[in-house]
Every structure is written in structure tokens, then in C-alpha cells.
N, C-alpha and C. Protein backbone atom coordinates (compact mmCIF):
# COMPACT_ATOMS: atom_id res chain seq x y z
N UNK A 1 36.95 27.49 187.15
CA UNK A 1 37.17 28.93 187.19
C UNK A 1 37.40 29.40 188.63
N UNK A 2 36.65 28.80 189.64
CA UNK A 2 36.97 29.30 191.11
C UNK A 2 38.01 28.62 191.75
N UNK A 3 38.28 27.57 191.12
CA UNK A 3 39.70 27.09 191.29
C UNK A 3 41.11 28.20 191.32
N UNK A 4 40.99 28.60 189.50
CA UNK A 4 41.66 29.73 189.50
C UNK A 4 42.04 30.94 190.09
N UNK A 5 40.69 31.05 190.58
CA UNK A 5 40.69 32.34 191.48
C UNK A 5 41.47 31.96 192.51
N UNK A 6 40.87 31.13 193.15
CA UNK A 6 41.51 31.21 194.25
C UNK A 6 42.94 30.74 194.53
N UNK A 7 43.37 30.45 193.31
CA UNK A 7 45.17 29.96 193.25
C UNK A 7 46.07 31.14 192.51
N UNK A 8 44.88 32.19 191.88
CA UNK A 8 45.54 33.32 191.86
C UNK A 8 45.42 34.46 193.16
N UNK A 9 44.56 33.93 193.73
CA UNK A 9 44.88 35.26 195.34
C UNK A 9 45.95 34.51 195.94
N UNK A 10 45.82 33.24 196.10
CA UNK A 10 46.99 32.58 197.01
C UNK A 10 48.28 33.29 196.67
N UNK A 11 48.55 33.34 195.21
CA UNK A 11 49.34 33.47 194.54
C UNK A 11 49.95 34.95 194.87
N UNK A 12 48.89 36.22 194.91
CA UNK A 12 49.07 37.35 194.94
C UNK A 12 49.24 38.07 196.25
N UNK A 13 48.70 36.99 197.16
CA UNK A 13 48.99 36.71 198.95
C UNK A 13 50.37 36.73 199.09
N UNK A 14 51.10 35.38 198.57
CA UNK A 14 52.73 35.19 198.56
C UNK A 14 53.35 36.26 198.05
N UNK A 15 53.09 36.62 197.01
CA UNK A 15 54.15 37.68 196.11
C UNK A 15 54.01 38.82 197.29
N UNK A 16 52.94 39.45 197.98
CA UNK A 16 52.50 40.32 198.60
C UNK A 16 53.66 40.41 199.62
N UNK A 17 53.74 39.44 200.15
CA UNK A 17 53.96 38.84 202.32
C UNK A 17 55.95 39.44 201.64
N UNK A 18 56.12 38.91 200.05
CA UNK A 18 57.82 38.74 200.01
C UNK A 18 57.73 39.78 199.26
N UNK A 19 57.17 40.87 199.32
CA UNK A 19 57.59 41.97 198.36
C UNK A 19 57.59 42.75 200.22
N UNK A 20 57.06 42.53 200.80
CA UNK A 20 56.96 43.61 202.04
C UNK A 20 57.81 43.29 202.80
N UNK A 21 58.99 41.92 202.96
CA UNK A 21 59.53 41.54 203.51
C UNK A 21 60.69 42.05 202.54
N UNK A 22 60.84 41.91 201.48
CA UNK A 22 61.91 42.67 200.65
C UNK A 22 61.72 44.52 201.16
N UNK A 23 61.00 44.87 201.29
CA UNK A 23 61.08 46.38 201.16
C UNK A 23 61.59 46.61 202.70
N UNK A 24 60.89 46.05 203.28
CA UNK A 24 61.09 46.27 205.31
C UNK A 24 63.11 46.38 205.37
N UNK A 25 63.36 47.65 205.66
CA UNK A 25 64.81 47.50 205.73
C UNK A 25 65.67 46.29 206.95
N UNK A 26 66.94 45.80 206.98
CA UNK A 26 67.10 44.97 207.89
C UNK A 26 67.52 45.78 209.04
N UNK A 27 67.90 47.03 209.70
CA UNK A 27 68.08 47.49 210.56
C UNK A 27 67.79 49.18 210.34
N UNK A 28 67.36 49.57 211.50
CA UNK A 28 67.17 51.08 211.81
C UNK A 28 67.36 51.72 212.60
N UNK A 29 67.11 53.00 212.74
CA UNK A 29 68.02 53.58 214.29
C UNK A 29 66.97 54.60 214.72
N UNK A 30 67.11 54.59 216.00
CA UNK A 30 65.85 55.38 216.71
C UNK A 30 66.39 56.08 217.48
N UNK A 31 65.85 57.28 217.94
CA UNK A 31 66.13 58.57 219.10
C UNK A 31 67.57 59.00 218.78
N UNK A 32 68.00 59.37 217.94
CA UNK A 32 69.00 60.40 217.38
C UNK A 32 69.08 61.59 218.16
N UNK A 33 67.64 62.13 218.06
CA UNK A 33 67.64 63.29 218.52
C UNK A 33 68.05 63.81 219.50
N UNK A 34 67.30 65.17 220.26
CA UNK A 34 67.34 64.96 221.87
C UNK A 34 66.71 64.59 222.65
N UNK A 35 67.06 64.07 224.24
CA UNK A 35 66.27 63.59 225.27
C UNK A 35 66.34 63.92 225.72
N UNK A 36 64.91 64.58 226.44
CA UNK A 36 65.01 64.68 227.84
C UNK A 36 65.11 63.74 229.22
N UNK A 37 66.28 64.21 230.06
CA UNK A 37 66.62 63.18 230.89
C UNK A 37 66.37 63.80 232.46
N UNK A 38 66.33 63.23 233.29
CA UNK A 38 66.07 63.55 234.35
C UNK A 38 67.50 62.71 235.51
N UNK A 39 67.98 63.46 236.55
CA UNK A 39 68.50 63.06 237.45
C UNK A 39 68.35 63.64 238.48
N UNK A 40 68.27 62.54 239.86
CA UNK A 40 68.95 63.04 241.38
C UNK A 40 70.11 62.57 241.87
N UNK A 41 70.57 63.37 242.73
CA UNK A 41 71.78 63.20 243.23
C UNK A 41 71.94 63.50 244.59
N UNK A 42 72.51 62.77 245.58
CA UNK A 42 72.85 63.34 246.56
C UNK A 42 74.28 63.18 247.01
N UNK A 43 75.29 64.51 247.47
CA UNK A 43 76.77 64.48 247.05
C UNK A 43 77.25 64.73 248.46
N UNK A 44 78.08 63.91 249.24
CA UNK A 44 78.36 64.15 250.47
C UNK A 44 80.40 64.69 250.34
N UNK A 45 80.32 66.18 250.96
CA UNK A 45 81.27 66.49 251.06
C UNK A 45 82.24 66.41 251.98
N UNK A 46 83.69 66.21 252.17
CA UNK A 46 84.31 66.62 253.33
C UNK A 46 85.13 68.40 253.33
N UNK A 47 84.29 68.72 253.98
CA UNK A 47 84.41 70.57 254.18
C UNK A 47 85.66 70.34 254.60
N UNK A 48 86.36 69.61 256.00
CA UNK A 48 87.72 69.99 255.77
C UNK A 48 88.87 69.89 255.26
N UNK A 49 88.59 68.49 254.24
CA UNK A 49 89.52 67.98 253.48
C UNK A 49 89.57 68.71 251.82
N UNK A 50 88.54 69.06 252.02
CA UNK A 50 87.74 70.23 250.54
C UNK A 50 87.92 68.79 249.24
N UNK A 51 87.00 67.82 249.71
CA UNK A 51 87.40 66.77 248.70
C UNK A 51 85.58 65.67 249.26
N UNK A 52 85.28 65.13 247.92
CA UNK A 52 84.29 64.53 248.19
C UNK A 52 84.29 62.98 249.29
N UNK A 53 83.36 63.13 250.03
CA UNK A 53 83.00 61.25 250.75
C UNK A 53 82.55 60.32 250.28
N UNK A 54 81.87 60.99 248.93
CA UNK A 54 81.31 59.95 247.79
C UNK A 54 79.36 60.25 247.41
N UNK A 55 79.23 60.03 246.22
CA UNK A 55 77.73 60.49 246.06
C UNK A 55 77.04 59.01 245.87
N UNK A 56 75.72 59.27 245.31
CA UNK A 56 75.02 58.47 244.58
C UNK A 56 73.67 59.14 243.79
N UNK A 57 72.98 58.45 242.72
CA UNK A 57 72.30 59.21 241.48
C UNK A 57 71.46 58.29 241.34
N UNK A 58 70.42 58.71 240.59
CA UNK A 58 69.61 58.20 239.40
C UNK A 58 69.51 58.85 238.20
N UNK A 59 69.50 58.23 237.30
CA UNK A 59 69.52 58.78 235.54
C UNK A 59 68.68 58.01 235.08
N UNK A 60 67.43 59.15 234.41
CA UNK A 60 66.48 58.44 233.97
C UNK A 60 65.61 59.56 233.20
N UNK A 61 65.03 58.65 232.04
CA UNK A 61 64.10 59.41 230.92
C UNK A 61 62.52 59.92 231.91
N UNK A 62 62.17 60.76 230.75
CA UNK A 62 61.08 61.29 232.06
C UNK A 62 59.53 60.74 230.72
N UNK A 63 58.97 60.00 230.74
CA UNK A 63 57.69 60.47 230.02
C UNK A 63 56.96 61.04 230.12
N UNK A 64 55.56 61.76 229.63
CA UNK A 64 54.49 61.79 229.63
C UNK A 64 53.48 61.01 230.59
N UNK A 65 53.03 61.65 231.76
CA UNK A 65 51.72 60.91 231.92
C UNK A 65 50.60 61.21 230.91
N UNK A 66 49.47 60.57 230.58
CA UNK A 66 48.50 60.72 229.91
C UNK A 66 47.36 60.41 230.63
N UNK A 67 46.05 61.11 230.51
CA UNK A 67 44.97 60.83 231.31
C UNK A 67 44.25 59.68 231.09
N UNK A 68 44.50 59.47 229.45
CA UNK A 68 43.82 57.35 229.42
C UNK A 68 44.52 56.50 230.73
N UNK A 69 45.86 57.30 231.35
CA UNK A 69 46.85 55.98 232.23
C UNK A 69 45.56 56.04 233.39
N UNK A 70 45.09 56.69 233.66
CA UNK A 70 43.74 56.77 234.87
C UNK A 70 43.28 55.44 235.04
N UNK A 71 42.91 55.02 233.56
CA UNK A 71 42.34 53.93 233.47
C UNK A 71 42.92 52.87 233.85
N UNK A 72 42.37 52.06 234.97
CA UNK A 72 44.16 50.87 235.47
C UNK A 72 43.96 49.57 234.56
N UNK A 73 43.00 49.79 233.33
CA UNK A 73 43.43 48.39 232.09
C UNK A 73 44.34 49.02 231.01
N UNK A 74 43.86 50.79 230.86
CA UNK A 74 45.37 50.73 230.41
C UNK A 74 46.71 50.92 230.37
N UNK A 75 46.71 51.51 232.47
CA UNK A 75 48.01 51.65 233.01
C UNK A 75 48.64 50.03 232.70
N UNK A 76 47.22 49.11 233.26
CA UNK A 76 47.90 47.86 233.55
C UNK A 76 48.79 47.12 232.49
N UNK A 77 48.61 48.29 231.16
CA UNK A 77 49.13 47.26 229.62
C UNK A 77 50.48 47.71 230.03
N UNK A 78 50.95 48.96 230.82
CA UNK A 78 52.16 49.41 229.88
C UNK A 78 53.10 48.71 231.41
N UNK A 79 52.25 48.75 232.83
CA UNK A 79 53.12 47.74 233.97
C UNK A 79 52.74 46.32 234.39
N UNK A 80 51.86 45.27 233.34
CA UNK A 80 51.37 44.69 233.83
C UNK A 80 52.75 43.93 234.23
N UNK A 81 53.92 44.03 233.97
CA UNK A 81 54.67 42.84 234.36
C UNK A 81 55.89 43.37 235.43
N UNK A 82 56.83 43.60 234.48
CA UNK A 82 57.88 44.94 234.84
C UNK A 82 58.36 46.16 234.10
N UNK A 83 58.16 47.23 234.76
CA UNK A 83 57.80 48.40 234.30
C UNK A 83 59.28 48.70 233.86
N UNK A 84 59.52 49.61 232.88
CA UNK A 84 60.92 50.12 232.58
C UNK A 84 61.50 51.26 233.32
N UNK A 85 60.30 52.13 234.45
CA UNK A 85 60.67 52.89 234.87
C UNK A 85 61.29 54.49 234.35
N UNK A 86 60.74 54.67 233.27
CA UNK A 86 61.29 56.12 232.62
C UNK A 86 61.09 55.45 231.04
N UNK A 87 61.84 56.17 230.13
CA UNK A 87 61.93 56.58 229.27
C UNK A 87 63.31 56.25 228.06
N UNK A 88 63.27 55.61 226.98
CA UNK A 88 64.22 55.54 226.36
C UNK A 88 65.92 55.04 226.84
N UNK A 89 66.61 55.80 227.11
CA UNK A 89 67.66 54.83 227.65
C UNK A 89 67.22 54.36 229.33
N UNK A 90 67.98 52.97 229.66
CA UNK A 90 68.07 52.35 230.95
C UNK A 90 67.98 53.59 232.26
N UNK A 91 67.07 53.18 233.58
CA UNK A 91 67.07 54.18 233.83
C UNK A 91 68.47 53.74 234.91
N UNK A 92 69.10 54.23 235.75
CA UNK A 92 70.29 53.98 236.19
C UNK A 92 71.07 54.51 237.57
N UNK A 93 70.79 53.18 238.55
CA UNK A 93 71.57 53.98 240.19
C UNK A 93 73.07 53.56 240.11
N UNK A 94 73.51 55.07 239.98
CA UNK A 94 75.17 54.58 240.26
C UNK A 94 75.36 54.97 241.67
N UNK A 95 75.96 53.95 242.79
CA UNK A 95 76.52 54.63 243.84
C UNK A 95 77.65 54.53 244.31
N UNK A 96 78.26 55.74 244.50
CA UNK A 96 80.01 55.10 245.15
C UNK A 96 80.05 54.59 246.59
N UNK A 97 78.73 54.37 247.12
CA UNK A 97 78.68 54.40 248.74
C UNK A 97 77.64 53.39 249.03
N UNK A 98 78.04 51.88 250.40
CA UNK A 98 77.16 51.60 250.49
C UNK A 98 75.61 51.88 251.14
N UNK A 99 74.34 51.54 250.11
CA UNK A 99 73.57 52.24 250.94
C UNK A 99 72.58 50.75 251.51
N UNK A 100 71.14 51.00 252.41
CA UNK A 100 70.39 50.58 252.62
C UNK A 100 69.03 50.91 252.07
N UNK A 101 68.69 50.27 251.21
CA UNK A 101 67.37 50.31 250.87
C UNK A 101 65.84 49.98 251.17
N UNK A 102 65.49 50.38 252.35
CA UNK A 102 64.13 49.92 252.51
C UNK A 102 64.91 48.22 253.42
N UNK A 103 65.74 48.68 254.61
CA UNK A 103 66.24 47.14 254.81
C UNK A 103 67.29 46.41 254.04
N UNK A 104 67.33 46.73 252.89
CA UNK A 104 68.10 45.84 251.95
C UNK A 104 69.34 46.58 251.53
N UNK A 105 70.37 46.15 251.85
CA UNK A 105 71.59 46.50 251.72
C UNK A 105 72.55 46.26 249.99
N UNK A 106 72.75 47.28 249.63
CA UNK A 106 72.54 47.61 248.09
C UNK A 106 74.27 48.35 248.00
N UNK A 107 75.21 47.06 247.76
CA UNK A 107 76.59 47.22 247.45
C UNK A 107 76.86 48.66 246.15
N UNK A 108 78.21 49.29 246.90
CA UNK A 108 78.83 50.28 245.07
C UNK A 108 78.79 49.74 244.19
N UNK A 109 78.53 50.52 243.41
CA UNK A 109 77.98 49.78 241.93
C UNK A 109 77.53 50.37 241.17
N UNK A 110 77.29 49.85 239.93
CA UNK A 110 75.78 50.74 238.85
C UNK A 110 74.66 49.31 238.82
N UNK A 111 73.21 49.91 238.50
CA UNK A 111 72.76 48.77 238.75
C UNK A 111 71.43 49.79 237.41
N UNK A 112 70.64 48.83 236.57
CA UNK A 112 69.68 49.43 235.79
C UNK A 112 68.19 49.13 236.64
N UNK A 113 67.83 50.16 236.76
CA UNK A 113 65.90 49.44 237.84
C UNK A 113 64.81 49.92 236.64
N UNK A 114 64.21 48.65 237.48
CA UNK A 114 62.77 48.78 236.64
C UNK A 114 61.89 48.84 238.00
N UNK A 115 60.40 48.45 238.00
CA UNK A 115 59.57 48.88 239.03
C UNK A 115 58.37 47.50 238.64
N UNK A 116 58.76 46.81 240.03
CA UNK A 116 57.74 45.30 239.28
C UNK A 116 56.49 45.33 240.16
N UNK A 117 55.24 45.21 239.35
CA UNK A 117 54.08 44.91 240.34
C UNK A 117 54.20 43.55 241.02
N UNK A 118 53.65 43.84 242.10
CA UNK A 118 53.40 42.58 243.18
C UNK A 118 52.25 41.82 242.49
N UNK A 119 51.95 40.84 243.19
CA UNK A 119 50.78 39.98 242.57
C UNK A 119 49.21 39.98 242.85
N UNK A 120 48.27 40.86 242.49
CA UNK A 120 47.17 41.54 242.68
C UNK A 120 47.22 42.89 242.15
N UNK A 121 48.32 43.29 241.76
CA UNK A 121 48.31 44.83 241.77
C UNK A 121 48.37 46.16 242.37
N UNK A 122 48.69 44.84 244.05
CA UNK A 122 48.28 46.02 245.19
C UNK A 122 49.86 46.58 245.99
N UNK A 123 51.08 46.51 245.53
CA UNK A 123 52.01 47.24 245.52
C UNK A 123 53.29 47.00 244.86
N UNK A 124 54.13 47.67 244.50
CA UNK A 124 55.27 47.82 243.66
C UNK A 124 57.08 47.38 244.55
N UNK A 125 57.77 46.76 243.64
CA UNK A 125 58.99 46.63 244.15
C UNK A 125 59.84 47.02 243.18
N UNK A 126 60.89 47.87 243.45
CA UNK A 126 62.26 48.37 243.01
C UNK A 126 63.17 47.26 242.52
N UNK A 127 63.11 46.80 241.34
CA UNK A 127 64.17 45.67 240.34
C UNK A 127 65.20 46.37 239.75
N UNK A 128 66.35 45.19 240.51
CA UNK A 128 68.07 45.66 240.38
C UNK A 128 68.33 45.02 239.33
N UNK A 129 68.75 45.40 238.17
CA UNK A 129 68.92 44.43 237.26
C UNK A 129 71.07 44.80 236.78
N UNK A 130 71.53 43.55 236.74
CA UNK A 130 72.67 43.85 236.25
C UNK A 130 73.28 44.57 235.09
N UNK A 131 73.69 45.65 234.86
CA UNK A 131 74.18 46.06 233.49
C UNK A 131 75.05 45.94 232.76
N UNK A 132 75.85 44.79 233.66
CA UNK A 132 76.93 44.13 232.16
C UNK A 132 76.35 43.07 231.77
N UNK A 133 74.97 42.31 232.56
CA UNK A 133 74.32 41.41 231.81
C UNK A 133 73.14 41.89 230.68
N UNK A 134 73.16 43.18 230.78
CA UNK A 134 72.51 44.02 229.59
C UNK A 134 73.20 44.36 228.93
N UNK A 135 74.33 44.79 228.62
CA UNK A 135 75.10 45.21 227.92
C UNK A 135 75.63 44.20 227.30
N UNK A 136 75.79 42.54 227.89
CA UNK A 136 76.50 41.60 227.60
C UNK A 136 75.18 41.16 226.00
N UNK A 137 73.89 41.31 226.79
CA UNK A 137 72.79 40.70 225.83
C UNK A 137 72.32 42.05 224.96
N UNK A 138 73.16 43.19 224.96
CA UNK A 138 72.53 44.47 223.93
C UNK A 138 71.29 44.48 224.11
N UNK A 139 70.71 44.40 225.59
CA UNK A 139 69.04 44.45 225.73
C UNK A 139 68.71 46.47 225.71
N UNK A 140 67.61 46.62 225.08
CA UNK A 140 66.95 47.92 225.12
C UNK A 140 66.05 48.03 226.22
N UNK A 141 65.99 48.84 226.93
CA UNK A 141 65.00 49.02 228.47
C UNK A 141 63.18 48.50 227.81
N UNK A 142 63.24 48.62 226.82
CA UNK A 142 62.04 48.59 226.36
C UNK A 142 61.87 46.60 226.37
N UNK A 143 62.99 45.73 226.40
CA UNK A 143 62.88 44.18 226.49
C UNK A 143 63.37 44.15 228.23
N UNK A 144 62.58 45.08 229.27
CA UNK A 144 63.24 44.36 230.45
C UNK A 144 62.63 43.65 230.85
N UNK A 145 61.63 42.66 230.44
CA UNK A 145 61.23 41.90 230.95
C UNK A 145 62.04 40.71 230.71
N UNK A 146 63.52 40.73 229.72
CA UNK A 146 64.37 39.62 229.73
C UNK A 146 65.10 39.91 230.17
N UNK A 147 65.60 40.95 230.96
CA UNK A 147 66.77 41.06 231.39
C UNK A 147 66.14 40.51 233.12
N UNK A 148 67.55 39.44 233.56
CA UNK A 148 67.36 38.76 234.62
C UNK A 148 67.36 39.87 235.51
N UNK A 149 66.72 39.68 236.50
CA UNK A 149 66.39 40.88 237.83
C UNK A 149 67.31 40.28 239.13
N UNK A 150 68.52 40.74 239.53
CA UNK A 150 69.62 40.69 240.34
C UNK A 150 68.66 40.44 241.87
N UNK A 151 68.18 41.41 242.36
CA UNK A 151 67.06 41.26 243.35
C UNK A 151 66.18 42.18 243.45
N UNK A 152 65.02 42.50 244.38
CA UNK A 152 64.14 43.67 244.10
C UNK A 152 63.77 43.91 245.85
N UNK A 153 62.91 45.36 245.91
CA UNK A 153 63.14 45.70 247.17
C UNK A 153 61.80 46.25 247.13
N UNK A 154 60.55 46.06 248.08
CA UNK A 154 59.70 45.86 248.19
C UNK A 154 59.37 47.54 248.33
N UNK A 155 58.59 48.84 247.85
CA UNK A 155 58.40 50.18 248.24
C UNK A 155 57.15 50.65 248.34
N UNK A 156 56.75 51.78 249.38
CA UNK A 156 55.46 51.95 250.11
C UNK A 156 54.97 52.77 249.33
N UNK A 157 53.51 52.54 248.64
CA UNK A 157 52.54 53.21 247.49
C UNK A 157 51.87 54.72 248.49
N UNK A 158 52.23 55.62 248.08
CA UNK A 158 52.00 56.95 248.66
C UNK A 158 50.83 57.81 247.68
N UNK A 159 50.02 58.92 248.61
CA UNK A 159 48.92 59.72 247.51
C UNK A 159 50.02 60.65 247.51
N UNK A 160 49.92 61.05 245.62
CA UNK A 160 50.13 62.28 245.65
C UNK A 160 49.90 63.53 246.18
N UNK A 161 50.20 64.27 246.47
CA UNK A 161 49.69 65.72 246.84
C UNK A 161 49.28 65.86 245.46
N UNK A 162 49.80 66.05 244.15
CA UNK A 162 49.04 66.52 242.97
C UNK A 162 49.66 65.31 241.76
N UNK A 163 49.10 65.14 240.45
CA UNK A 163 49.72 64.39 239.58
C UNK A 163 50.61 64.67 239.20
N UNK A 164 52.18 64.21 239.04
CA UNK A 164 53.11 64.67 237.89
C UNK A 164 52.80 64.26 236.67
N UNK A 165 53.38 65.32 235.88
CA UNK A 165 52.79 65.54 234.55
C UNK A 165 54.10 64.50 233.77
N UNK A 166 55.00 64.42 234.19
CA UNK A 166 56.22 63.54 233.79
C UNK A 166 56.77 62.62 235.04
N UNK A 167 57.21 61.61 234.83
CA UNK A 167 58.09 61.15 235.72
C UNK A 167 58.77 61.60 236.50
N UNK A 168 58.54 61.64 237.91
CA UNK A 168 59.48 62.24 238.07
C UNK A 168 60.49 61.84 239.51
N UNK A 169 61.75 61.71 239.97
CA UNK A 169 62.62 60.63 240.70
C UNK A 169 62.83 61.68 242.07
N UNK A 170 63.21 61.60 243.13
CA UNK A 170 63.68 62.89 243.91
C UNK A 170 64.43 61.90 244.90
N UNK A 171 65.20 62.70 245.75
CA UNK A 171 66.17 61.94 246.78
C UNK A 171 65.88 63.28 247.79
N UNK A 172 65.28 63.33 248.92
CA UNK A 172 65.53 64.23 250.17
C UNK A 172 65.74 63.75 251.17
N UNK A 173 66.14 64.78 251.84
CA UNK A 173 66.87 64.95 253.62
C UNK A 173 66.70 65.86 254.37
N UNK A 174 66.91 65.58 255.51
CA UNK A 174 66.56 66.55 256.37
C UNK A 174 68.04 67.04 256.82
N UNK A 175 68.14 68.10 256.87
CA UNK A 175 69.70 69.42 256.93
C UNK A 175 70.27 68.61 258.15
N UNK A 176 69.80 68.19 258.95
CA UNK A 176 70.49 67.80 260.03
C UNK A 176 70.64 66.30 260.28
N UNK A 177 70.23 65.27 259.52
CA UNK A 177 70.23 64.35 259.22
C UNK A 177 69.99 63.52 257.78
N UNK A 178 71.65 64.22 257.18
CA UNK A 178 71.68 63.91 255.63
C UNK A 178 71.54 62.59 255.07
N UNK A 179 72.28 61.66 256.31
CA UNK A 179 72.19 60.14 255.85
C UNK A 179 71.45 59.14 255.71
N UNK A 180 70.55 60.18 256.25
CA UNK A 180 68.87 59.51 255.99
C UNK A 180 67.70 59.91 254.64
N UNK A 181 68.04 59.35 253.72
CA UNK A 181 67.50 60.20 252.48
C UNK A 181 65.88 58.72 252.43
N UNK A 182 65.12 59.83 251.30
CA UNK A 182 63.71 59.39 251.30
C UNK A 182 64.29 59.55 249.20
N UNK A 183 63.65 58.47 249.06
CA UNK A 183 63.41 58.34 247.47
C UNK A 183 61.70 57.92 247.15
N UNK A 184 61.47 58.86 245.91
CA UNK A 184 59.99 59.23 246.19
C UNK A 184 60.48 58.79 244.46
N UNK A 185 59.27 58.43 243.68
CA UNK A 185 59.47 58.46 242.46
C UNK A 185 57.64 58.47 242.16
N UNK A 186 57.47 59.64 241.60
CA UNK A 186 56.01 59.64 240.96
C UNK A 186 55.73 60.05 239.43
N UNK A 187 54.81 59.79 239.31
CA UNK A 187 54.10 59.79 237.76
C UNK A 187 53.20 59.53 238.05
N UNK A 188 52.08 60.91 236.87
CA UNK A 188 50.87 60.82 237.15
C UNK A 188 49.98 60.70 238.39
N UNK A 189 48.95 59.99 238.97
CA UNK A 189 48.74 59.88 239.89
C UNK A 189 49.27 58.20 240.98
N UNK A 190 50.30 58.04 240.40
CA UNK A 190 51.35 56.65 241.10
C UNK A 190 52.30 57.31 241.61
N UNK A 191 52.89 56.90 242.85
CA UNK A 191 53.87 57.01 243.72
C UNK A 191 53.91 56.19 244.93
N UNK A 192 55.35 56.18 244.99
CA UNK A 192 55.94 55.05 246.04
C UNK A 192 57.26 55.88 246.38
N UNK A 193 57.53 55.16 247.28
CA UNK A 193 58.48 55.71 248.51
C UNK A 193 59.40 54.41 248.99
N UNK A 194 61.00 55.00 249.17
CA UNK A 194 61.49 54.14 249.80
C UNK A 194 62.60 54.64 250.60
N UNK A 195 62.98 54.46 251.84
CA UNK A 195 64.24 54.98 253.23
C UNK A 195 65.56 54.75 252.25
N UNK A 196 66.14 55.29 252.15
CA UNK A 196 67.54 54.90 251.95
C UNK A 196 68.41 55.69 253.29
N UNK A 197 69.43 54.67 253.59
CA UNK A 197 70.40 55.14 254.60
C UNK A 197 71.55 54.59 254.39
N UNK A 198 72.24 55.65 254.49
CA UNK A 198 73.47 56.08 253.73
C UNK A 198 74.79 56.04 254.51
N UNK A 199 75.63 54.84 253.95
CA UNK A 199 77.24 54.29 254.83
C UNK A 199 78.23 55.89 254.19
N UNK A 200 78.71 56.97 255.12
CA UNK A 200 79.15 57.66 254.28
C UNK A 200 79.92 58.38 255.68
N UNK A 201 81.27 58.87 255.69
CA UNK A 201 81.77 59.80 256.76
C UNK A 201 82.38 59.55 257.54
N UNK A 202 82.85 60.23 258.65
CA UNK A 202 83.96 59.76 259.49
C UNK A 202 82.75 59.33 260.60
């Protein structure tokens, strides 16, 4: 009799696992809706030619900070490796101009970044990842930990003045020295900083 039994749960186990595997549809589609997106830009003009010298951007989803992220076991779940850097689609530097990054010289291009911890936890680097080798592999920002990382650029962990409540990216300058821009990217109570200097003008 306990034989039975238990070759009828086995039994009702299997039927179970292939009735849920029958129902589970084979494909679905996510974020239809709207997004909120976030960009900076900085656009260098020629006033006397009345025609642009060339810009460069970031495009990127903004999340939610949450006050559990305080906690750094469970910030550490969502960066323990490489971070996606924003939100839903790739986040994305297009530049028509070459720039310098923190030292590192960063050809025209589009390039998708993520944000990789160093090893201890004790600072962050800026990951260039190629986007026709994402596009080639239909990777979602949410698998960047397979998408190969082109190179990465080492950036200085800064205190907030206050937490952002979302992600959030910025590019500034000083009026009299535009080609020297500062890229700040914070969330929550995380932020880092990196020089960019900018090939642009007569």
C-alpha cells in the first residue's frame, strides 16, 4: 500500500512539473508602456559658423533608490558583480567627439556602460561595453554580466551632499572652461565622479 502511495505522488509530481511547463507561455513582452528616461548632454557650438562642433550624451533609465539599498548585503545583491547602471533599456554614451576619460582616451562612437565594483568593494569603474556585440547577441541590460566589457575606467567614490531619490547622471563645466566637463552619476547615497576632457574646436 505505501508502495502505491508513493508511485502515485511520483506520479502526480510528473503530471504536475508538465502541466506547468505546458501552461508557462513560450515568449512574452515586457515594458510596453512608458519610461522614464533620463539624459545629459553637452553641445558645443560654432557661434560664427551658426553650425554645431559636435556633442556628446548619456541615455539612461532612472530607478528608484530604496532605503533596504542602505543595507550594503542588499545593495551588494543588485552590484555585486556589474551593475547595469540605470534602468530597463541599455544605458548609452554616444559621442561625436574624441574625449578623455579619467586619463583614458575614449574614441566617437556609441558605447553601452555598466558600473563594475573593484575587488573588496572599495571603489567602482565605468564598463565600455560594445553595442553591436549586444545587439549581435540580443543581450537585455539586465544579462550584462555576459556582455564582453570593451575596457573600463577606474572613477572617484564622492559623499553626497544629499541622497538621490532616482538615478541620477549630470555632465558640468565651468562657463569659461567648457572642455573640461565633470561627470557625477549618483543614486541614493552612492556616487562617483569622473574628468572628462573634451577634443572639440578650432
Amino acid at each position: 500500500m505505501k508502495r502505491v502511495a508513493v508511485t502515485l505522488c511520483a506520479f502526480l509530481w510528473v503530471v504536475s512539473i508538465a502541466w506547468a511547463q505546458k501552461e508557462k507561455p513560450a515568449m512574452v513582452a515586457e515594458d510596453g508602456g512608458f519610461q522614464e528616461r533620463g539624459s545629459a548632454r553637452v553641445l558645443y557650438w560654432d557661434t560664427r559658423a551658426n553650425t554645431a562642433f559636435g556633442q556628446f550624451a548619456i541615455d539612461y533609465g532612472r530607478p528608484v533608490w530604496r532605503k533596504a539599498y542602505e543595507d550594503p548585503a542588499n545593495f551588494g545583491k543588485l552590484t555585486s558583480k556589474i551593475w547595469r547602471l540605470g534602468s530597463n533599456y541599455w544605458t548609452v554614451l554616444d559621442t561625436q567627439l574624441p574625449l578623455k576619460i579619467a586619463g583614458r582616451e575614449v574614441a566617437p562612437g556609441a558605447y553601452n556602460l555598466g558600473l563594475l565594483p573593484e575587488a573588496g568593494g572599495k571603489g567602482w569603474s565605468l564598463a565600455f561595453i560594445d553595442p553591436a556585440k549586444v545587439r549581435a547577441s540580443r543581450l537585455d541590460a539586465f544579462q550584462i554580466e555576459r556582455a564582453p566589457v570593451l575596457f573600463s575606467i577606474p572613477v572617484s567614490v564622492e559623499q553626497p551632499a544629499s541622497p538621490a531619490e532616482k538615478l541620477t547622471i549630470t555632465l558640468t563645466y565651468a562657463k569659461e572652461k567648457p572642455k573640461d566637463v565633470k561627470l557625477t552619476i549618483s543614486w541614493g547615497t552612492l556616487q562617483v565622479s569622473a574628468p572628462i576632457e573634451v577634443t572639440v574646436g578650432p
